[in-house]
C-alpha atoms as a PDB file:
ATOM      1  CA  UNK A   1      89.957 115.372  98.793  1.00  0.00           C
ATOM      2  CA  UNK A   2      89.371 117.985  96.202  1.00  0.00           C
ATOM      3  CA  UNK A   3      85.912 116.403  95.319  1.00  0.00           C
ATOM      4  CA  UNK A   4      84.782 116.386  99.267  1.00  0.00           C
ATOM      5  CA  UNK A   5      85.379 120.199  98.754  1.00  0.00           C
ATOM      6  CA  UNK A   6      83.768 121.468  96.224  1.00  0.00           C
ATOM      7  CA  UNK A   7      80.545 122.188  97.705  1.00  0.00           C
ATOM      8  CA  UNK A   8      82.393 124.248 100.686  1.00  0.00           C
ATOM      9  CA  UNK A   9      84.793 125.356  98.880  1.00  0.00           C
ATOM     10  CA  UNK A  10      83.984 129.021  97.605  1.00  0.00           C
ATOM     11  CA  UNK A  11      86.264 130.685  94.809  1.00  0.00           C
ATOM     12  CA  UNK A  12      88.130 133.675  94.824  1.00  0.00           C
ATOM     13  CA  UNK A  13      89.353 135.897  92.419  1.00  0.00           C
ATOM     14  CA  UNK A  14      93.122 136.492  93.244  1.00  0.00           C
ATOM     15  CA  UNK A  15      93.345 139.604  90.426  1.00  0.00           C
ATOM     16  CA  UNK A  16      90.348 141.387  91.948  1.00  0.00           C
ATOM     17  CA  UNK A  17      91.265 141.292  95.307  1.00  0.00           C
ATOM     18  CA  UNK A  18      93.203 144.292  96.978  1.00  0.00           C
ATOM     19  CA  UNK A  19      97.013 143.374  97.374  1.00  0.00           C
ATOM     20  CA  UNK A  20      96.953 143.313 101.186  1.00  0.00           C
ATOM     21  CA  UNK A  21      94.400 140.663 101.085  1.00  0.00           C
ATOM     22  CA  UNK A  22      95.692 138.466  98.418  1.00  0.00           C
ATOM     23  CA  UNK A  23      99.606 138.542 100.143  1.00  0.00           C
ATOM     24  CA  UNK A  24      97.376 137.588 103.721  1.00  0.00           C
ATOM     25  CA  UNK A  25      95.384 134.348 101.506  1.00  0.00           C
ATOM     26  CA  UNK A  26      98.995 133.075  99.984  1.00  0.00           C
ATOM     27  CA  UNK A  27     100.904 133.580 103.173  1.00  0.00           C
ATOM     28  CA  UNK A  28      97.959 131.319 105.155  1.00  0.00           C
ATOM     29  CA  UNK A  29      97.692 129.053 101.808  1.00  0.00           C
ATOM     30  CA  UNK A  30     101.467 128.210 102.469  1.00  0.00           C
ATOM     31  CA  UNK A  31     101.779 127.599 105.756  1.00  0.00           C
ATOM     32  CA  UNK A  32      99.003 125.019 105.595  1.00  0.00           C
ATOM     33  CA  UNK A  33     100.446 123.228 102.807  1.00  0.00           C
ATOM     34  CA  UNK A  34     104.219 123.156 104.641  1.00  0.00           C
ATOM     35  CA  UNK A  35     101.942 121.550 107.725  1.00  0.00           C
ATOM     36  CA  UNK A  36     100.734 119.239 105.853  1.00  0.00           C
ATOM     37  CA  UNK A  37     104.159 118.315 103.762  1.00  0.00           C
ATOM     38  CA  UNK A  38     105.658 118.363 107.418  1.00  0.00           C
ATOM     39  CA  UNK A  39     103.012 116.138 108.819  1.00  0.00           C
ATOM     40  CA  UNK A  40     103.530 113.390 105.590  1.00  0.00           C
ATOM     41  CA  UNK A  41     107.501 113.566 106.129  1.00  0.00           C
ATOM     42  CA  UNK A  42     106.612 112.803 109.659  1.00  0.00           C
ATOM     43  CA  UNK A  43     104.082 109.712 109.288  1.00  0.00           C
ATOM     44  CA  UNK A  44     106.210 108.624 106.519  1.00  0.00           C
ATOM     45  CA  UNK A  45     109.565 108.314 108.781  1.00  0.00           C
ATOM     46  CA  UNK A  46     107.425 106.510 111.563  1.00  0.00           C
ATOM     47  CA  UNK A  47     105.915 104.264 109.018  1.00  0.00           C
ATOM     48  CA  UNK A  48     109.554 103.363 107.968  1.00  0.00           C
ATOM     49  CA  UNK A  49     110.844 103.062 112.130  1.00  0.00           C
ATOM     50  CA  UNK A  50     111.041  99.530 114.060  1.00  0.00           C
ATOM     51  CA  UNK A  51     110.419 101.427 116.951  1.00  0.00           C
ATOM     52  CA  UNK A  52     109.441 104.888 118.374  1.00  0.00           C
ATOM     53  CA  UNK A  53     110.537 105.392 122.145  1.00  0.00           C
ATOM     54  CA  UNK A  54     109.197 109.258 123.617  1.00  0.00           C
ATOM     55  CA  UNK A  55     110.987 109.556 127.230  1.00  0.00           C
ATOM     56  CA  UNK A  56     111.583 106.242 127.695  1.00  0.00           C
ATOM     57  CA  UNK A  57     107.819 104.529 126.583  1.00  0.00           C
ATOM     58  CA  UNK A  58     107.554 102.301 123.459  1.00  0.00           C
ATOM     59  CA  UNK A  59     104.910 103.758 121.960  1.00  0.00           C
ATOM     60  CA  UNK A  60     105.853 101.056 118.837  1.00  0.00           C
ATOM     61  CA  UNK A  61     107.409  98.203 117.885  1.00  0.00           C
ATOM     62  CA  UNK A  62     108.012  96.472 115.143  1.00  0.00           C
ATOM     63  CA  UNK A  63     104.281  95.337 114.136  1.00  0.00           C
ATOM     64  CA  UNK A  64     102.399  96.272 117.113  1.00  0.00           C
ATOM     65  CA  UNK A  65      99.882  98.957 116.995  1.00  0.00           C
ATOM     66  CA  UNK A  66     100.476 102.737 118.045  1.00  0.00           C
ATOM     67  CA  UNK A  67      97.457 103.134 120.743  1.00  0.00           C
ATOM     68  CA  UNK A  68      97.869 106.565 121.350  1.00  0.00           C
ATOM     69  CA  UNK A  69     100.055 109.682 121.852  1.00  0.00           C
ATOM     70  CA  UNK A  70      99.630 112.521 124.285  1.00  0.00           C
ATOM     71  CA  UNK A  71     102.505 115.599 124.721  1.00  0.00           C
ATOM     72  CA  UNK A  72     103.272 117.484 127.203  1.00  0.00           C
ATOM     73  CA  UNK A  73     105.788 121.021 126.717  1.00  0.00           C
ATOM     74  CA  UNK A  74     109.320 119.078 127.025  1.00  0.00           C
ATOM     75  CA  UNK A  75     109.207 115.743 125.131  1.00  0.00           C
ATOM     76  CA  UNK A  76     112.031 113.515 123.103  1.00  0.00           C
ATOM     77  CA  UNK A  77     111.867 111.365 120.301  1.00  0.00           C
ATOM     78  CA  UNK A  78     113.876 108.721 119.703  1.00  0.00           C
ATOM     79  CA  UNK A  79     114.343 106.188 116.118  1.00  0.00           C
ATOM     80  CA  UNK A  80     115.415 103.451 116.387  1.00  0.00           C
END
């Protein structure tokens, strides 16, 4: 990943930049890095379930293939 973006990537200089702007980069730095640790903890537990049930539909089981998820506002999930 870090290879793929070095060419986009563009540095910054944290000590040059005015306080307001560097507190703004960590804050949005963070919150994508919890995302992504959230979004590994969560592939990680449904890697480890038999089966995931969201109001009432196997979406997996066992060794069959997840096809596809959609959400709506008010959904449930359910290990088993």
């Amino acid at each position: 990943m870090g290879a793929k973006n070095k060419k986009n990537s563009k540095k910054v200089d944290l000590l040059e930049m005015p306080k307001n702007e560097r507190l703004q980069l960590i804050r949005e730095v963070k919150e994508k890095l919890q995302q992504k640790v959230t979004e590994e903890k969560l592939w990680q537990s449904l890697l480890e379930t038999e089966n995931v049930t969201v109001n009432g539909k196997v979406l997996f089981r066992d060794q069959e293939q997840l096809t596809g998820v959609s959400s709506e506002a008010n959904y449930t999930i359910i290990r088993t």
